[in-house]
N, C-alpha and C. Protein backbone atom coordinates (compact mmCIF):
# COMPACT_ATOMS: atom_id res chain seq x y z
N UNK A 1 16.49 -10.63 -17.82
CA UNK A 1 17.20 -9.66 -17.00
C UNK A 1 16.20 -8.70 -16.36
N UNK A 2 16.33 -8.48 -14.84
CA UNK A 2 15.80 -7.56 -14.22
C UNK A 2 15.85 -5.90 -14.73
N UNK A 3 15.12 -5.62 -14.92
CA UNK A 3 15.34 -3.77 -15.29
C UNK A 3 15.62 -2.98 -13.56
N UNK A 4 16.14 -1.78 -13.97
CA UNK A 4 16.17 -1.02 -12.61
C UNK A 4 15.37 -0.97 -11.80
N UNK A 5 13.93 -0.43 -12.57
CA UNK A 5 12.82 -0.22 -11.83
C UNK A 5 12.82 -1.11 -11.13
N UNK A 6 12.42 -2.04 -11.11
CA UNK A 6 11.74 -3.56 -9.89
C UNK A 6 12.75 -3.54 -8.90
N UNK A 7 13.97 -2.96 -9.26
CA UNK A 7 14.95 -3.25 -8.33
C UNK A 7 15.17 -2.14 -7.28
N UNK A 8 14.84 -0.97 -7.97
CA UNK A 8 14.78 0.75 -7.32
C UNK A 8 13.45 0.35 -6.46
N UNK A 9 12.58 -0.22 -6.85
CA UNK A 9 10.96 -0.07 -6.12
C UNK A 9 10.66 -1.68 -4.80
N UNK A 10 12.01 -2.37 -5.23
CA UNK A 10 11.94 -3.19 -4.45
C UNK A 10 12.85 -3.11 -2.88
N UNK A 11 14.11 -2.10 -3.62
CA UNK A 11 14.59 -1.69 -2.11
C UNK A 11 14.17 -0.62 -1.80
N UNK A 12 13.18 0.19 -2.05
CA UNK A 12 12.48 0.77 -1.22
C UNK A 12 11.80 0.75 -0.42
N UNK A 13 11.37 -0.74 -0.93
CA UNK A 13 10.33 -1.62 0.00
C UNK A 13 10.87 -1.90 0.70
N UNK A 14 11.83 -2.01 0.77
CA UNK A 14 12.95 -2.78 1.90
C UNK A 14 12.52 -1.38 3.08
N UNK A 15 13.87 -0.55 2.62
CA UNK A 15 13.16 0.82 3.24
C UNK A 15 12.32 1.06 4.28
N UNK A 16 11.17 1.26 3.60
CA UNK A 16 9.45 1.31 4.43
C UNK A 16 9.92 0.23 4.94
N UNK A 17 9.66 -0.34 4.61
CA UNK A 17 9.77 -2.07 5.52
C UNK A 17 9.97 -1.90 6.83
N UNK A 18 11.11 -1.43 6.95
CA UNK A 18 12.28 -1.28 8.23
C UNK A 18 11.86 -0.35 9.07
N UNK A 19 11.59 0.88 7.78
CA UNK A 19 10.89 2.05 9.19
C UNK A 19 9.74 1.43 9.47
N UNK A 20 8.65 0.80 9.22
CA UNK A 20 7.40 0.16 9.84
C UNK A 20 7.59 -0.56 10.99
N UNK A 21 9.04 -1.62 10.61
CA UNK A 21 9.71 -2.39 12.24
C UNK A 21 9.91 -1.10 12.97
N UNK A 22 10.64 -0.26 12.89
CA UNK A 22 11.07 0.64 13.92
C UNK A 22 9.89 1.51 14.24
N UNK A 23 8.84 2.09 13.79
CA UNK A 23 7.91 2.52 13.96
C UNK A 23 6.96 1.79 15.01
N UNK A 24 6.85 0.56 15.05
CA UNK A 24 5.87 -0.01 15.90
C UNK A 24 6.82 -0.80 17.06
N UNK A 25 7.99 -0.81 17.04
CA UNK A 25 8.89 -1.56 18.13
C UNK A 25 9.66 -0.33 19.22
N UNK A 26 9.57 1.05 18.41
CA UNK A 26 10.66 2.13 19.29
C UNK A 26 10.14 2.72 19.27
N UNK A 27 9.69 2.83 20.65
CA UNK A 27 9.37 4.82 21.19
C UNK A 27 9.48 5.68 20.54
N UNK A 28 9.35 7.17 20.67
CA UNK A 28 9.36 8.12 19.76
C UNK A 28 10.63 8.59 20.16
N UNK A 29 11.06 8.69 21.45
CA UNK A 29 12.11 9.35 21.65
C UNK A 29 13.45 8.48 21.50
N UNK A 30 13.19 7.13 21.49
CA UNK A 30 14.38 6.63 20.90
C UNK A 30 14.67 6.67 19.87
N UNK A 31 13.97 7.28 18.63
CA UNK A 31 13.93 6.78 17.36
C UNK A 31 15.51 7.83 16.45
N UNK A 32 15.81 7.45 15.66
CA UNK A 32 16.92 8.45 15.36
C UNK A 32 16.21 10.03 14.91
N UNK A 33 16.83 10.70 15.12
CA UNK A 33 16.30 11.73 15.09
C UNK A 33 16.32 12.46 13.54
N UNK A 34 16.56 11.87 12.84
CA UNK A 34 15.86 12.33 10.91
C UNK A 34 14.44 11.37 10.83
N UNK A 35 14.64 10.75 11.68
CA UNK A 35 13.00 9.82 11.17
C UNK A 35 11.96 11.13 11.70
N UNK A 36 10.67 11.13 11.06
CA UNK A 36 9.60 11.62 11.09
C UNK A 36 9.02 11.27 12.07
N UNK A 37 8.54 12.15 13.21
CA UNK A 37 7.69 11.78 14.19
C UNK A 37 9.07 11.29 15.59
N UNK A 38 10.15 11.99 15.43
CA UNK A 38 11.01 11.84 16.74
C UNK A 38 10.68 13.12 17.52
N UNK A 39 10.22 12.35 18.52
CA UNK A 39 10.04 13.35 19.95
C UNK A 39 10.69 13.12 21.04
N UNK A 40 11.91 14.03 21.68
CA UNK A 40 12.25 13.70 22.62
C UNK A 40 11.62 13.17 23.98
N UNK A 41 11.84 12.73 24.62
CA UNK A 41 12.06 12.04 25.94
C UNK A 41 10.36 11.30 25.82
N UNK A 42 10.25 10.98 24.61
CA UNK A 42 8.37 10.22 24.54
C UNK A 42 8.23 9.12 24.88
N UNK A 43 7.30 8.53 25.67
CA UNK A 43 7.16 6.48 25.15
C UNK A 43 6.51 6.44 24.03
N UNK A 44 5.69 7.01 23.33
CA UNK A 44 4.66 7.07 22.50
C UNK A 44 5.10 6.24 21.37
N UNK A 45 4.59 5.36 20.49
CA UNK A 45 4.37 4.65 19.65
C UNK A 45 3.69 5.16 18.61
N UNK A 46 4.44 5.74 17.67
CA UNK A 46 3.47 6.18 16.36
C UNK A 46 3.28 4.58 15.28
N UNK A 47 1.51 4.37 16.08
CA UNK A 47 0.72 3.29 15.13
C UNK A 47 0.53 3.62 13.39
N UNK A 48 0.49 5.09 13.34
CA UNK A 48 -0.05 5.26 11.94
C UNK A 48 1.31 5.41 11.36
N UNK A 49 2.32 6.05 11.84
CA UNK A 49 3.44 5.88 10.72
C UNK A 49 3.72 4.45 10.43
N UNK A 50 3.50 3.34 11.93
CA UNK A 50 4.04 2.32 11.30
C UNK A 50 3.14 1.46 9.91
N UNK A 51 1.86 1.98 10.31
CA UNK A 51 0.93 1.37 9.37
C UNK A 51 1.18 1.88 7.92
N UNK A 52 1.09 3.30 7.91
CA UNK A 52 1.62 3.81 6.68
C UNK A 52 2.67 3.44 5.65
N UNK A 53 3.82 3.42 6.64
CA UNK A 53 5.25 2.63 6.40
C UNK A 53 4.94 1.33 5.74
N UNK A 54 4.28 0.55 6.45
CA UNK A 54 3.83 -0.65 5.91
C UNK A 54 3.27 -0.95 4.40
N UNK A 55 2.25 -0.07 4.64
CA UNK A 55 1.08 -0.17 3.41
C UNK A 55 2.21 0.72 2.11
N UNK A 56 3.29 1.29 2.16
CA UNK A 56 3.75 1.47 1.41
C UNK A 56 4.48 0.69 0.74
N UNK A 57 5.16 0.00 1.96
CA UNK A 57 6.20 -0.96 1.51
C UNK A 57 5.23 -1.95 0.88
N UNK A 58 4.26 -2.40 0.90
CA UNK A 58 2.90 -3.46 0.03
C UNK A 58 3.39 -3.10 -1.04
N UNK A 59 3.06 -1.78 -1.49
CA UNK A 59 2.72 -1.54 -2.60
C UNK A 59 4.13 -1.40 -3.32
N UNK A 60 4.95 -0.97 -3.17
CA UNK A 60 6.14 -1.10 -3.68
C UNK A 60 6.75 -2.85 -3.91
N UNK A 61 6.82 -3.32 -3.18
CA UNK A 61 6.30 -5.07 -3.23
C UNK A 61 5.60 -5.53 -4.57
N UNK A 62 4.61 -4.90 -4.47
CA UNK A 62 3.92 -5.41 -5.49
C UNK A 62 4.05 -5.00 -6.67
N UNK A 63 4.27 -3.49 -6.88
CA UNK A 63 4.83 -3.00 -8.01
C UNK A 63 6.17 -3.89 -8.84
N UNK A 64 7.22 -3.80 -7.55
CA UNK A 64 8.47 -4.49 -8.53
C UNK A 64 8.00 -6.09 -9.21
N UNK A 65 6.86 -7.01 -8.23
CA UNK A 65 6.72 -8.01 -8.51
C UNK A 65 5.99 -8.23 -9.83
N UNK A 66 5.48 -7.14 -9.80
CA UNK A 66 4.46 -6.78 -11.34
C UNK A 66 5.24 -6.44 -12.30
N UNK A 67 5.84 -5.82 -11.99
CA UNK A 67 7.48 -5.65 -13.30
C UNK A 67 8.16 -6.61 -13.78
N UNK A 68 8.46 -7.69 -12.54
CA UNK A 68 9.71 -8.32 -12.95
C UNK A 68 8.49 -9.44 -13.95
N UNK A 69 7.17 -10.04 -13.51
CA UNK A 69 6.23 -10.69 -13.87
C UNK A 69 5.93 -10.57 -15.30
N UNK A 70 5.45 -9.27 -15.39
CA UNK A 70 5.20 -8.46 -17.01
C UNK A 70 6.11 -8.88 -17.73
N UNK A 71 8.11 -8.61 -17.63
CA UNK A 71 8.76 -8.92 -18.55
C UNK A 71 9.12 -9.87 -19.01
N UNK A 72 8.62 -11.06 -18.04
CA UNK A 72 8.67 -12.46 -18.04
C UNK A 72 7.55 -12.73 -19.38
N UNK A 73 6.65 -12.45 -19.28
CA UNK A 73 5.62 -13.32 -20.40
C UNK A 73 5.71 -12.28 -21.63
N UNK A 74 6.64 -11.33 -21.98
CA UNK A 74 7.13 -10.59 -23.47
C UNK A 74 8.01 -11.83 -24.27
């Protein structure tokens, strides 16, 4: 059986995930306006949130996969 954790740290990944798509595909000023880095009427492309976004969602990825892995060989 899966524990929470892997499952809490895996849809988070989801999460990041998504803002990283929307980060590198939508303008700033289209973006909804609770996301971080919305500027009205911008073309601008925030590269580092999407990268950030990304490299988070990795690691959350890898975390749950390391969880669910670990309880496997107990």
């Amino acid at each position: 059986m899966i524990g929470p954790l892997p499952l809490i740290a895996g849809s988070l990944g989801l999460l990041f995930f998504f803002a990283a798509v929307m980060y590198s595909l939508v303008p700033a000023g289209d973006l909804p306006s609770f996301f971080p880095g919305f500027e009205a009427d911008s073309a601008q492309f925030h590269v580092k949130h999407a990268i950030g976004s990304f490299v988070i969602a990795l690691v959350l990825f890898a975390f749950a996969w390391r969880q669910v892995f670990s309880r496997e060989r107990r």
